[in-house]
N, C-alpha and C. Protein backbone atom coordinates (compact mmCIF):
# COMPACT_ATOMS: atom_id res chain seq x y z
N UNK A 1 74.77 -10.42 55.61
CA UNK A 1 73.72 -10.21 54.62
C UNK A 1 74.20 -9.19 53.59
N UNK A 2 73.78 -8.94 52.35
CA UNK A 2 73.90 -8.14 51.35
C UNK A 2 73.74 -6.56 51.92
N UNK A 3 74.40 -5.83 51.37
CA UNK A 3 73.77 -4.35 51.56
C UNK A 3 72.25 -4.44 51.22
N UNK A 4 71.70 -4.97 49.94
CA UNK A 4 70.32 -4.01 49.37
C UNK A 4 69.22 -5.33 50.63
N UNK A 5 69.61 -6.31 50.50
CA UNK A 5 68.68 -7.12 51.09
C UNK A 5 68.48 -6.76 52.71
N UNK A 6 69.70 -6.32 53.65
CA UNK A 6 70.02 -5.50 54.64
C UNK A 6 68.89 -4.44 54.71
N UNK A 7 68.87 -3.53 53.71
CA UNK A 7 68.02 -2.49 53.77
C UNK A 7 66.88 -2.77 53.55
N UNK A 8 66.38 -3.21 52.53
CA UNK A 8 65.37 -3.73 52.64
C UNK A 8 64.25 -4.28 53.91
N UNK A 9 64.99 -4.94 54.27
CA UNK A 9 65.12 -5.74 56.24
C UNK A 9 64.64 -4.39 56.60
N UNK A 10 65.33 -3.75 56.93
CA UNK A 10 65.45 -2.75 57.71
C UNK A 10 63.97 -1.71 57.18
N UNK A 11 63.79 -1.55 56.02
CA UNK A 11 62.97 -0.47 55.57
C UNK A 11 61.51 -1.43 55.56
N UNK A 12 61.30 -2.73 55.73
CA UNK A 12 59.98 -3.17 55.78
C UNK A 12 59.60 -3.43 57.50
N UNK A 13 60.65 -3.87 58.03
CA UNK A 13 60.80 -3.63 59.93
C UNK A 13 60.32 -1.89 60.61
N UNK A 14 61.06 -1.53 59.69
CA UNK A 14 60.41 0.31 59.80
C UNK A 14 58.92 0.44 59.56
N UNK A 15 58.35 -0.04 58.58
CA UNK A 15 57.03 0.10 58.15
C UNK A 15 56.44 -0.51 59.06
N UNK A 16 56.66 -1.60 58.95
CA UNK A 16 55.97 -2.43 60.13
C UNK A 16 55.93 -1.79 61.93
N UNK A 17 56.68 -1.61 62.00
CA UNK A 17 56.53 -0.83 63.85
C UNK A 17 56.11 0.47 63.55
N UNK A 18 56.14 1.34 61.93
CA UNK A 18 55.19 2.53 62.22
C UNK A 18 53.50 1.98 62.08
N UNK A 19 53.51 1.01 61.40
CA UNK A 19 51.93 0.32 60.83
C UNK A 19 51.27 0.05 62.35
N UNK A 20 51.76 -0.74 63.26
CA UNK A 20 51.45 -1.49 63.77
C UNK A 20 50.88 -2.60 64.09
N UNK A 21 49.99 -3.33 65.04
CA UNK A 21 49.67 -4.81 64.91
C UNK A 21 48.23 -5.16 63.64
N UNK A 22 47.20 -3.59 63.27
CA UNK A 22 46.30 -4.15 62.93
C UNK A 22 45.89 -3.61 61.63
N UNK A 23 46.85 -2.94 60.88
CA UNK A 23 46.60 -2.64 59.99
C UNK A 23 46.61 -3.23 59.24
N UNK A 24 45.82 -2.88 57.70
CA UNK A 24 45.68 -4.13 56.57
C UNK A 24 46.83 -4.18 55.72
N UNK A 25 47.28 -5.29 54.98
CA UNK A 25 48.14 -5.24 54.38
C UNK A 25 47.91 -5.76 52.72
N UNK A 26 48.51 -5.74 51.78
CA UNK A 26 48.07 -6.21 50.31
C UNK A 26 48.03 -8.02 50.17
N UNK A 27 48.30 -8.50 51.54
CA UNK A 27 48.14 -10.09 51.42
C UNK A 27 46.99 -10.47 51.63
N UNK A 28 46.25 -10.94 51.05
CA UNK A 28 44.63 -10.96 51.17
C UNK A 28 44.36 -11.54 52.68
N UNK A 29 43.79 -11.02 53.57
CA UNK A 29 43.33 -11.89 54.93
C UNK A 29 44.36 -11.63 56.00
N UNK A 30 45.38 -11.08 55.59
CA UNK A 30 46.56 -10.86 56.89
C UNK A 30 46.68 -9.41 57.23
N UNK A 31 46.58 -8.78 58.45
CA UNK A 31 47.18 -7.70 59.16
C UNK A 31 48.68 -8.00 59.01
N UNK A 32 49.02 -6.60 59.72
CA UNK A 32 50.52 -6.73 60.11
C UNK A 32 51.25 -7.39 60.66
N UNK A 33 50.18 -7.68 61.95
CA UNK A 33 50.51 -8.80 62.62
C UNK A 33 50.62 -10.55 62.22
N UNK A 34 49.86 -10.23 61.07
CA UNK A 34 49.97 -11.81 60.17
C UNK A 34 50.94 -11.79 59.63
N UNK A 35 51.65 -10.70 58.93
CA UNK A 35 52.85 -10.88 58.25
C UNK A 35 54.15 -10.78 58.54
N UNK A 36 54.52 -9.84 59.79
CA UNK A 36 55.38 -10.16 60.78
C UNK A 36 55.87 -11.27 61.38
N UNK A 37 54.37 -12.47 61.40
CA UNK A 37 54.39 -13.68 61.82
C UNK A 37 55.09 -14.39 60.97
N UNK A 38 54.30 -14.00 60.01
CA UNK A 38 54.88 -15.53 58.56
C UNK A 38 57.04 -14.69 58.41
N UNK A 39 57.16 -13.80 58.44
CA UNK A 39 58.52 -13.71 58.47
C UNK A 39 59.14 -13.95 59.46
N UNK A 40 58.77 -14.29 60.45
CA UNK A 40 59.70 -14.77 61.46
C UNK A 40 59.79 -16.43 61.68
N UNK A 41 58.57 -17.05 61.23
CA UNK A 41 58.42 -18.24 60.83
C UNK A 41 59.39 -18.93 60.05
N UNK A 42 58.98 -18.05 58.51
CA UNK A 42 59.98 -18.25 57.21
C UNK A 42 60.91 -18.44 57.59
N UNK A 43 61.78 -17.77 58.78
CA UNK A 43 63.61 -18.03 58.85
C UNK A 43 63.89 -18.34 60.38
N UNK A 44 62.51 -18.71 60.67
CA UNK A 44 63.12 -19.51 62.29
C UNK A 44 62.46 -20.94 62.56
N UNK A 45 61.43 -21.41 61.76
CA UNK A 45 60.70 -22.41 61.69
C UNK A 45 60.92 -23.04 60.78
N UNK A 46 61.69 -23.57 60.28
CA UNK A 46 62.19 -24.72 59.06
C UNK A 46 60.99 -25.80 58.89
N UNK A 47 60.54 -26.16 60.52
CA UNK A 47 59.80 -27.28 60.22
C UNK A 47 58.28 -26.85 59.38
N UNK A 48 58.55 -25.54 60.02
CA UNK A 48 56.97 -24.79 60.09
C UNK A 48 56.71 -24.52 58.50
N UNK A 49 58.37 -23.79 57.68
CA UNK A 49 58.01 -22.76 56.90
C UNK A 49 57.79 -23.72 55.50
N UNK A 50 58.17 -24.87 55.09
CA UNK A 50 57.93 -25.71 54.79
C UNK A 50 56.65 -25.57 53.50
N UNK A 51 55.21 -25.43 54.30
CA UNK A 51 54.05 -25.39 53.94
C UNK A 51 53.47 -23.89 53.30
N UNK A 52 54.77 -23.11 53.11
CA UNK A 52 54.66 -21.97 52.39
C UNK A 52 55.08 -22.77 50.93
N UNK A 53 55.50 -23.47 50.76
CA UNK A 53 55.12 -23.34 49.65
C UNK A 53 54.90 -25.20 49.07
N UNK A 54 54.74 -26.03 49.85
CA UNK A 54 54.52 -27.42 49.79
C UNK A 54 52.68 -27.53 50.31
N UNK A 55 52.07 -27.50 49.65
CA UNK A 55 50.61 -27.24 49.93
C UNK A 55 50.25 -28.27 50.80
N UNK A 56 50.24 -29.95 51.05
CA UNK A 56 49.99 -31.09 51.88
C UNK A 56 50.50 -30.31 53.59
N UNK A 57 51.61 -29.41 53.58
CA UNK A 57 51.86 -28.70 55.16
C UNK A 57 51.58 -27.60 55.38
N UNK A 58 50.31 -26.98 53.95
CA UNK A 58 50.38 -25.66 54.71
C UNK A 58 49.56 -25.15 55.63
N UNK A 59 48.36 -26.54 56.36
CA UNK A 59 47.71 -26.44 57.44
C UNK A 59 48.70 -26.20 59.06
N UNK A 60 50.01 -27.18 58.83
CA UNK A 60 50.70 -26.90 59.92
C UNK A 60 51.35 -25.48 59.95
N UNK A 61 51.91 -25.07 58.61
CA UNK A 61 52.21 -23.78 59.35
C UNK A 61 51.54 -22.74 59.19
N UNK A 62 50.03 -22.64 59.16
CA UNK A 62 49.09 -21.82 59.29
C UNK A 62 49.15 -21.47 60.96
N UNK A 63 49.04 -23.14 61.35
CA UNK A 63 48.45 -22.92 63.05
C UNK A 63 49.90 -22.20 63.50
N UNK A 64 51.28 -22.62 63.21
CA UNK A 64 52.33 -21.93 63.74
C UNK A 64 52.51 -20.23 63.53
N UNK A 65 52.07 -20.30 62.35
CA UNK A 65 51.96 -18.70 62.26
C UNK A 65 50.76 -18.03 63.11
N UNK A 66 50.03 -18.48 63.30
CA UNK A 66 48.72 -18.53 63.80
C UNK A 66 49.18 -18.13 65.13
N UNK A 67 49.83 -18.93 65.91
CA UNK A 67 50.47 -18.91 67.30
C UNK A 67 51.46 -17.59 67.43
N UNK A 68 52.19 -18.00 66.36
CA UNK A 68 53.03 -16.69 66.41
C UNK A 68 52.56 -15.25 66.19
N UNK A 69 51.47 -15.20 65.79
CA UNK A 69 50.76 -13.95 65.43
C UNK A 69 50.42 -13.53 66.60
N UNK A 70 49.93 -14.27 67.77
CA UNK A 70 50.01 -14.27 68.91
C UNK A 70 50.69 -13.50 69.95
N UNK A 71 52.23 -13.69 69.79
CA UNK A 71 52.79 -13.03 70.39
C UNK A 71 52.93 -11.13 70.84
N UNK A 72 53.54 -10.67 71.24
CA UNK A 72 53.33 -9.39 71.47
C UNK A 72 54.46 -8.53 69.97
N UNK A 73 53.72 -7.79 69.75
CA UNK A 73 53.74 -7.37 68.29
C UNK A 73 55.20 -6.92 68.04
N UNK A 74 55.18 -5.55 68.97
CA UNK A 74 56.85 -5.08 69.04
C UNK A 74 58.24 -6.47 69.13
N UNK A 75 58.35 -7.39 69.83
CA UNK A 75 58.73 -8.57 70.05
C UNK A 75 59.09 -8.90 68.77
N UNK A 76 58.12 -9.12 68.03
CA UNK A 76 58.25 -9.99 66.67
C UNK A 76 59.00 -9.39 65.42
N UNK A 77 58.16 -7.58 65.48
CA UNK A 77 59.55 -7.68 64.69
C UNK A 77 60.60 -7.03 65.25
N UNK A 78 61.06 -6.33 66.38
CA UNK A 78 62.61 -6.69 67.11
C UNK A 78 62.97 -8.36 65.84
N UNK A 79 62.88 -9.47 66.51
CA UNK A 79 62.95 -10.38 66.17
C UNK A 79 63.55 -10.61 64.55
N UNK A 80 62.20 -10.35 63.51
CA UNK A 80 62.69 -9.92 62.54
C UNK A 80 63.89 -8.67 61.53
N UNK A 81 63.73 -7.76 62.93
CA UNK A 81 64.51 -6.71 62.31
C UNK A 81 65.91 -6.89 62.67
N UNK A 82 66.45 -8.11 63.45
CA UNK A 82 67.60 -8.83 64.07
C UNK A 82 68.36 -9.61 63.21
N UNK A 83 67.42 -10.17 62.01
CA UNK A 83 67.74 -10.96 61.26
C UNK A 83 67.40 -12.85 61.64
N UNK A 84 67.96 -13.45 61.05
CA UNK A 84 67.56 -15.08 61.49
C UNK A 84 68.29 -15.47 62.49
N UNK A 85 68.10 -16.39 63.00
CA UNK A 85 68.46 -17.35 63.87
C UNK A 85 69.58 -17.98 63.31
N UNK A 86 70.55 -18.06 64.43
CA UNK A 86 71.93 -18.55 63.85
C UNK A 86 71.73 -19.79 63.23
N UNK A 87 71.11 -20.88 63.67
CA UNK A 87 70.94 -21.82 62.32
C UNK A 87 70.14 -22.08 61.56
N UNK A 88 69.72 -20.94 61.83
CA UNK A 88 68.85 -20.55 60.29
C UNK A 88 69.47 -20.79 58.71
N UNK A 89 68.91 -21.68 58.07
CA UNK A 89 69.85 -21.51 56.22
C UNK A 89 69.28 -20.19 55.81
N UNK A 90 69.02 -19.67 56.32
CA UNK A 90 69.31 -18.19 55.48
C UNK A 90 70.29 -17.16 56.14
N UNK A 91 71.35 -18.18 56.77
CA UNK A 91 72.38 -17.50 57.03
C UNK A 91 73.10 -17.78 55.88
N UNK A 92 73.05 -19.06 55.74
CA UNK A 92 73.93 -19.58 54.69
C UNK A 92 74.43 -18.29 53.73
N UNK A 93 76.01 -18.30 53.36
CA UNK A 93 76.12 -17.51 52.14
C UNK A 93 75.99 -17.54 50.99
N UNK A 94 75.23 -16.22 50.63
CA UNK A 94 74.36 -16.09 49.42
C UNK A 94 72.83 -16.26 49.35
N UNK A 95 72.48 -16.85 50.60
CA UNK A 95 71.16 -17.17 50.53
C UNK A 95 70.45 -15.91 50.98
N UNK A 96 70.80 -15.03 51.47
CA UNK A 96 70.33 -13.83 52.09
C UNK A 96 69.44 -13.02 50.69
N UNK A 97 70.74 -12.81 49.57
CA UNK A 97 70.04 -12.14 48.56
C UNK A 97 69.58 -12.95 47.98
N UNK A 98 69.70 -13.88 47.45
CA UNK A 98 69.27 -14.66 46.68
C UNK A 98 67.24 -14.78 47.10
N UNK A 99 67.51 -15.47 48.38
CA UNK A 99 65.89 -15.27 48.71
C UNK A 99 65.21 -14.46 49.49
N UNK A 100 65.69 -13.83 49.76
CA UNK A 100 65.22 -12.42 50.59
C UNK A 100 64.79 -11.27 49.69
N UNK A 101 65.41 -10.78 49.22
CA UNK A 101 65.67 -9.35 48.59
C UNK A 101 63.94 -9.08 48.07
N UNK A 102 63.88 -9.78 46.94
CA UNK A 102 62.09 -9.80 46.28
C UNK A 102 61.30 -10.41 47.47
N UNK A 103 61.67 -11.12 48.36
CA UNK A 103 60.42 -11.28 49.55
C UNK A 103 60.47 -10.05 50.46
N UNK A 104 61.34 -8.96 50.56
CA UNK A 104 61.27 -8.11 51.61
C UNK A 104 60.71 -6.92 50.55
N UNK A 105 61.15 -6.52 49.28
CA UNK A 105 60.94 -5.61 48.94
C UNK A 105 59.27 -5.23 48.81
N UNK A 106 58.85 -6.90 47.79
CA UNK A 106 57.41 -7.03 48.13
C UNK A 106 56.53 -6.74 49.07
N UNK A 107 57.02 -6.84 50.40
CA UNK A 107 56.19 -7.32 51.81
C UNK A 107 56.36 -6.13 52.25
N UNK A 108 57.88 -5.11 51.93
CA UNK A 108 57.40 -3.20 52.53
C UNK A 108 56.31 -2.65 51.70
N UNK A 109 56.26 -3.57 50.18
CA UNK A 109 55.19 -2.41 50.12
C UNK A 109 53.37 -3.46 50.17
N UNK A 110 53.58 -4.43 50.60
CA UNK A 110 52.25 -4.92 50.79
C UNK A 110 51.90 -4.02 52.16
N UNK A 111 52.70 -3.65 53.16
CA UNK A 111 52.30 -2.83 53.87
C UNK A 111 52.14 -1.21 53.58
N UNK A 112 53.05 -0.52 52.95
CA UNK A 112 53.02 0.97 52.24
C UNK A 112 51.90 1.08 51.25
N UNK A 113 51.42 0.41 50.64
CA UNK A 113 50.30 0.30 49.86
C UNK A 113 49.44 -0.15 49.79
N UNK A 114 48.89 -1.04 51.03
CA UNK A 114 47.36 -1.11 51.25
C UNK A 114 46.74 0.03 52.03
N UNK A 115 47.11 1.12 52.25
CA UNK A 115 46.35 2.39 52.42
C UNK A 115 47.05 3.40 51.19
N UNK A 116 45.98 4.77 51.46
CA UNK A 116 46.67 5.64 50.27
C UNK A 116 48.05 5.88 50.42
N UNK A 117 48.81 6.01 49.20
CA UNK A 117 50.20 6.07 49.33
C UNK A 117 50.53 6.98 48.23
N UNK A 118 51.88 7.65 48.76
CA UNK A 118 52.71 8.26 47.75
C UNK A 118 53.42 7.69 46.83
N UNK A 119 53.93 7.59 45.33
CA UNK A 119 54.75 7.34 45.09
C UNK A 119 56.40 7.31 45.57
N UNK A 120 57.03 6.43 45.91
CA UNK A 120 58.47 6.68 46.11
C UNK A 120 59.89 5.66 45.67
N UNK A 121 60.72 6.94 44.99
CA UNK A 121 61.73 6.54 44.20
C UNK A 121 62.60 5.27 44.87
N UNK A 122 62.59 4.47 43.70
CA UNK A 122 63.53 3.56 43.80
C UNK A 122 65.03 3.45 43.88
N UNK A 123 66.09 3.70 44.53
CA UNK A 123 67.46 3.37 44.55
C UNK A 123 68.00 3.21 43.29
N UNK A 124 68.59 3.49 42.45
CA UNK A 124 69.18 2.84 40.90
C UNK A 124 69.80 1.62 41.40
N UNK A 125 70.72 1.46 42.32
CA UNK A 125 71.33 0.02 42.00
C UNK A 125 69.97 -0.67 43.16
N UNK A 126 69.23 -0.74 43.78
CA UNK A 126 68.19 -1.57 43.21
C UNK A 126 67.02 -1.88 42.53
N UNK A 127 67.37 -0.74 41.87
CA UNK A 127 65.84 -1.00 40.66
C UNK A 127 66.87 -2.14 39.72
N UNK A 128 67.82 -1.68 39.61
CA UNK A 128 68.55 -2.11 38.33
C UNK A 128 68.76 -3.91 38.76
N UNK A 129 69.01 -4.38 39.98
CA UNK A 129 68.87 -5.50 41.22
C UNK A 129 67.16 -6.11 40.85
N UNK A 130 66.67 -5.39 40.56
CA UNK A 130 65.14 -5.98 40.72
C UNK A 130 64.97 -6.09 39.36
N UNK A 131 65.23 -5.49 38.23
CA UNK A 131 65.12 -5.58 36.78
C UNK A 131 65.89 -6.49 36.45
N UNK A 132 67.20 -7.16 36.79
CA UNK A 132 67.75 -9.12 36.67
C UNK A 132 67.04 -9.70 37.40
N UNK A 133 66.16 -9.71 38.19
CA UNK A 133 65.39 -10.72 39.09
C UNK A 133 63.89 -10.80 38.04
N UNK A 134 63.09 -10.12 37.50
CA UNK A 134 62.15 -9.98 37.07
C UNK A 134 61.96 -11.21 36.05
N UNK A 135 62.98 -11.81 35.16
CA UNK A 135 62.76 -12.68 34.31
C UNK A 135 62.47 -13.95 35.03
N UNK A 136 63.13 -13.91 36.28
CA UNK A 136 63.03 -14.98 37.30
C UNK A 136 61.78 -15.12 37.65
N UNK A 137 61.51 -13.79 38.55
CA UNK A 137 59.88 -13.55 38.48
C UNK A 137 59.08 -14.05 37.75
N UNK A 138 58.77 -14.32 36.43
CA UNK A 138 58.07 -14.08 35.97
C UNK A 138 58.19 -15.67 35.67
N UNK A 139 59.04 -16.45 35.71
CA UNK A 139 59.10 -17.90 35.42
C UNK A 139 58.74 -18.53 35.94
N UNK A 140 58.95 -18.31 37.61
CA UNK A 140 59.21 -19.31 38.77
C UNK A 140 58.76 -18.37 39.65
N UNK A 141 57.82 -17.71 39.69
CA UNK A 141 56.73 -16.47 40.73
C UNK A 141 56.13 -17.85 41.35
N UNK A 142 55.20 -17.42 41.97
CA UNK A 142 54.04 -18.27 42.99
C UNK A 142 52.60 -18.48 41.30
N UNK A 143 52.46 -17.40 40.56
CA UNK A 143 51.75 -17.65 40.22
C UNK A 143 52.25 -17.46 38.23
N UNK A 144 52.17 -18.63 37.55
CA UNK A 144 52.83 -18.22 36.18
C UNK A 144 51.84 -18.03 35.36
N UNK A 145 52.28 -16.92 34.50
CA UNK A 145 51.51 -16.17 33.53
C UNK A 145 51.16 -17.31 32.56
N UNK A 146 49.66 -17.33 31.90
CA UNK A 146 49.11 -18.25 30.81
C UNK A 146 49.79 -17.48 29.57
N UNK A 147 50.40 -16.61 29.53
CA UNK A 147 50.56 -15.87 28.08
C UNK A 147 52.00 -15.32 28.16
N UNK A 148 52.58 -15.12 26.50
CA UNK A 148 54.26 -14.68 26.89
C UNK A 148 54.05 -13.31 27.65
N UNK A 149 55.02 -12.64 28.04
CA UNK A 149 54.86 -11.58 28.51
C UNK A 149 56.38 -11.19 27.86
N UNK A 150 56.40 -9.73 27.44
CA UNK A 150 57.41 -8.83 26.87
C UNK A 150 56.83 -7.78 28.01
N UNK A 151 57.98 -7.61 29.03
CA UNK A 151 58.34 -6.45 30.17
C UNK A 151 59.24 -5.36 29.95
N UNK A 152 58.62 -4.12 29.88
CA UNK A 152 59.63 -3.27 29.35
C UNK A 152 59.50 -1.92 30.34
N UNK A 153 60.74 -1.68 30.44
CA UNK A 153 61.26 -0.33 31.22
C UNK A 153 60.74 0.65 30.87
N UNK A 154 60.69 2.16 30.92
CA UNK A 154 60.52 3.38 30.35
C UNK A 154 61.38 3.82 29.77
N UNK A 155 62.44 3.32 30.28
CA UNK A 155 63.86 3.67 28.97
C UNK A 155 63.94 2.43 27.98
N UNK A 156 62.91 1.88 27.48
CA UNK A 156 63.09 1.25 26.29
C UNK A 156 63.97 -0.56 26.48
N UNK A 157 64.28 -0.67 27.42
CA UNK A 157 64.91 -2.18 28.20
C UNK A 157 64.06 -2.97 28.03
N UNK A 158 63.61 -4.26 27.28
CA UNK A 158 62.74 -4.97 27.44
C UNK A 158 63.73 -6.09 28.04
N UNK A 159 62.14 -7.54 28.12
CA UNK A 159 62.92 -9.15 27.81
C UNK A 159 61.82 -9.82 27.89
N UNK A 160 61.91 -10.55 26.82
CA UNK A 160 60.10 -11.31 26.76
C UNK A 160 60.29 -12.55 27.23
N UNK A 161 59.51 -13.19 27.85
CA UNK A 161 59.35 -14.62 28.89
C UNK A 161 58.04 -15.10 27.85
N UNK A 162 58.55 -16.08 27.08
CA UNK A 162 57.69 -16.88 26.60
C UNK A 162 57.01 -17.88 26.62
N UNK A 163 56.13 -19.01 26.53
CA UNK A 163 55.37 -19.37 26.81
C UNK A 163 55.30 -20.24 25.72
N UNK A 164 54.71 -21.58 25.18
CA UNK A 164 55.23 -22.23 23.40
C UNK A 164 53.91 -21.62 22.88
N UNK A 165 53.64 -20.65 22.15
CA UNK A 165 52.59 -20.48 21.20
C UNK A 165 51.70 -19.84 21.62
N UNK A 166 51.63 -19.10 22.76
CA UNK A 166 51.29 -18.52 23.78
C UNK A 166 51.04 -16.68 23.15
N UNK A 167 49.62 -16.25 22.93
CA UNK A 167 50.43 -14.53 22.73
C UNK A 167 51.12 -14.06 23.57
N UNK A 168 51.59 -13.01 23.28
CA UNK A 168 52.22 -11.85 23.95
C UNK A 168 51.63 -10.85 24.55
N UNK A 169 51.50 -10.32 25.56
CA UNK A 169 50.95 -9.16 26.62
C UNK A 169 52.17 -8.58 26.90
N UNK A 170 52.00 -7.20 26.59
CA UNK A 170 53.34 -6.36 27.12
C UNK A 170 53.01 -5.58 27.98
N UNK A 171 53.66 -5.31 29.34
CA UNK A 171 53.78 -4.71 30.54
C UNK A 171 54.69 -4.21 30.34
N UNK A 172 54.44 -2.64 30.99
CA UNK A 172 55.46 -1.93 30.83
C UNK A 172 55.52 -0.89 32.34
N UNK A 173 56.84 -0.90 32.67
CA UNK A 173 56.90 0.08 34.50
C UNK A 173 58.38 -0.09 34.74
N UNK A 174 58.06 0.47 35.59
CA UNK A 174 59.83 0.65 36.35
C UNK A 174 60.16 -1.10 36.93
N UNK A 175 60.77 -1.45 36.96
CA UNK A 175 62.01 -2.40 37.39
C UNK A 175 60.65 -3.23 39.36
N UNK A 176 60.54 -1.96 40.37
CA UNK A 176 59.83 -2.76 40.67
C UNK A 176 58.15 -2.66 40.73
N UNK A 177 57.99 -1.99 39.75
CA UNK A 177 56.42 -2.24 39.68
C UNK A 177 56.37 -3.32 39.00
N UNK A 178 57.28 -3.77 37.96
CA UNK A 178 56.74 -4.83 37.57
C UNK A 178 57.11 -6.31 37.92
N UNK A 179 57.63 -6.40 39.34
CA UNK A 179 57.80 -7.00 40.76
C UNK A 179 56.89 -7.32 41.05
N UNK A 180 56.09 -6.63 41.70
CA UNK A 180 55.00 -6.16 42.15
C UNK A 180 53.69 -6.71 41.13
N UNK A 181 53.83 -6.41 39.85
CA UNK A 181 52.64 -7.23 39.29
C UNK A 181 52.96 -8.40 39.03
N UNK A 182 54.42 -8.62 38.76
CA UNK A 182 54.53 -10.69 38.88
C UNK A 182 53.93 -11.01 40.23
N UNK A 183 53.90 -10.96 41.29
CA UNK A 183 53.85 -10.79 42.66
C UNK A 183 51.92 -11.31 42.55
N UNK A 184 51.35 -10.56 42.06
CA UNK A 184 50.11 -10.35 42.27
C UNK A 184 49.79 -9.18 42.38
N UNK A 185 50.62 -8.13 42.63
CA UNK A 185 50.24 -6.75 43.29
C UNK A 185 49.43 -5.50 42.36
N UNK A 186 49.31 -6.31 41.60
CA UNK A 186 49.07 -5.74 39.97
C UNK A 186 48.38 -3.97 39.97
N UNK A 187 47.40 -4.66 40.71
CA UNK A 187 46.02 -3.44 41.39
C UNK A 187 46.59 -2.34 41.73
N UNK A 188 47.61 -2.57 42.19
CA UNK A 188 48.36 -1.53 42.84
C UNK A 188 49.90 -1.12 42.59
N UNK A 189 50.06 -1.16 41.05
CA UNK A 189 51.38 -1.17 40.49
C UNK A 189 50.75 0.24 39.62
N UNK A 190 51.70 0.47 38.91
CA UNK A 190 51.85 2.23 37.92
C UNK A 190 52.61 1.34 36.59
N UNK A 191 51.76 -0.02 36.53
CA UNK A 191 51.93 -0.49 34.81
C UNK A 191 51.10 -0.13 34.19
N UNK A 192 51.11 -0.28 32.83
CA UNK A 192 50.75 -0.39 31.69
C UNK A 192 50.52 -1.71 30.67
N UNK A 193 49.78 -2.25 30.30
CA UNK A 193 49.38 -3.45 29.83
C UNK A 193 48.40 -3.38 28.82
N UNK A 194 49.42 -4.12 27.72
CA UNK A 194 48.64 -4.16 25.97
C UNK A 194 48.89 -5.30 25.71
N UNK A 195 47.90 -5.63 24.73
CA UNK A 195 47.72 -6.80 24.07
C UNK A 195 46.19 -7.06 23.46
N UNK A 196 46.56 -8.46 22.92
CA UNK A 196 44.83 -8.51 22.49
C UNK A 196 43.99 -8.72 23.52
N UNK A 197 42.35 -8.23 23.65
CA UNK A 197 41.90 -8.67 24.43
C UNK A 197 41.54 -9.72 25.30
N UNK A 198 41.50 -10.83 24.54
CA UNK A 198 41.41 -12.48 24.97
C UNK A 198 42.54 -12.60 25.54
N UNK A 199 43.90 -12.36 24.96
CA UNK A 199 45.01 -12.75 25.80
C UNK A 199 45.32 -11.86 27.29
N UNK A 200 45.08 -10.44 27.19
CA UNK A 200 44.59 -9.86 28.50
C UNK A 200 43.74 -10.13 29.75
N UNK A 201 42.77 -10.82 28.92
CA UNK A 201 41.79 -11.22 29.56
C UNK A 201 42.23 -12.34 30.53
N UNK A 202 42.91 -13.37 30.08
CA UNK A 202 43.26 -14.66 30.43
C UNK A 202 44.49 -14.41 31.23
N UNK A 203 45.55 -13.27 31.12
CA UNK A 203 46.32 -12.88 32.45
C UNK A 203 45.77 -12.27 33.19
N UNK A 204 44.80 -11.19 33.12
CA UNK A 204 43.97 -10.71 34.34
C UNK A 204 43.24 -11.89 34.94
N UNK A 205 42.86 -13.04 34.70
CA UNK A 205 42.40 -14.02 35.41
C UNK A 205 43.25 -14.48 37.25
N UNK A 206 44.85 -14.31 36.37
CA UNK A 206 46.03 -15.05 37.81
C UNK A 206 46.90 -13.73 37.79
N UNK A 207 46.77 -12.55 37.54
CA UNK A 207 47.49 -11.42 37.42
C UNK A 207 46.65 -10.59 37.70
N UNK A 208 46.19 -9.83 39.15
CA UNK A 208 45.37 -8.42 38.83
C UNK A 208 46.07 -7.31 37.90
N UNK A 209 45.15 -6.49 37.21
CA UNK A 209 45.79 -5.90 36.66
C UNK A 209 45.29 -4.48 37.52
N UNK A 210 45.94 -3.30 37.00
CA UNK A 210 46.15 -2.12 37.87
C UNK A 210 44.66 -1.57 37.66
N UNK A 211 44.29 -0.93 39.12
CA UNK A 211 42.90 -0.23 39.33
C UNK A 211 42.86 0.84 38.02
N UNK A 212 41.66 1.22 37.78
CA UNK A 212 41.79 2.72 36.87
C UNK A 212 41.90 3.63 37.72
């Protein structure tokens, strides 16, 4: 596996066995124990994991996660914090960072931030790792923005993801807060967001935007 995706692993497996089985997490409807599940699923259940994102199967791997949530908590993530199953394709090389990295970074802090939390610093080489992924984000997320979006750093770094004729809404945060609001996590990101009102309006619809 990659160094940053490695750590990552490692720093959301940490959260998770300090959290434990029943705490809430930023995925609407899942404990810890729900999300522990769906990652061990994701890279040991091919047949299962499927219906994460093919909607006609995502009754079957509800009940599998469902089952697996089941199990005894410590177990699961051991399990996860082991990495995949040898024939797992996310052994495959390259696939580790490629699809891991923004699913683990996300998922430490859907757990670090559904209770009160501190701010805490990001790594430079992976903020800078999560700031080339963000345009990706923002294209090919789970959920795509109705309006362009121009994303910009605090040091002045933008890159606008456009949309044909679409206004512009500019977000502005560190590398992964604005992860985190492609994500959905919006509510709970340290962005900033301008634009006209109507066009605000209409990304806060599939985008929470941050609490006051």
């Amino acid at each position: 596996m990659s160094s940053l995706a490695r750590a990552e692993r490692a720093r959301l497996s940490g959260l998770l066995s300090a959290a434990g089985p029943d705490r809430p997490t930023l995925c609407a409807g899942w404990l810890t124990r729900d999300l522990v599940a769906h990652l061990v699923v994701r890279e040991g259940r091919p047949d299962a994991a499927a219906g994460i994102r093919i909607r006609p199967l995502a009754g079957w791997t509800r009940r599998v996660q469902d089952r697996t949530a089941q199990r005894p908590y410590d177990r699961l993530v051991k399990s996860f914090r082991s990495g995949p199953p040898a024939l797992s394709p996310f052994n495959l090389p390259g696939v580790d960072e490629a699809a891991n990295l923004l699913e683990y970074f996300v998922h430490a802090e859907d757990v670090r931030r559904a209770v009160p939390f501190e701010p805490e610093p990001v790594a430079p080489e992976l903020a800078e790792t999560l700031w080339r992924r963000v345009p990706m984000a923002a294209r090919f997320g789970e959920t795509r923005p109705p309006v362009s979006l121009r994303l910009v750093r605090p040091d002045g770094r933008e890159v606008t993801v456009r949309r044909h004729d679409r206004p512009v809404v500019t977000v502005t945060g560190e590398p992964g807060e604005l992860v985190l609001f492609l994500f959905g996590r919006g509510a709970r990101t340290a962005v900033t967001v301008q634009g006209e009102p109507a066009a605000v309006a209409e990304l806060a619809e599939v985008l929470p935007l941050p609490e006051d």
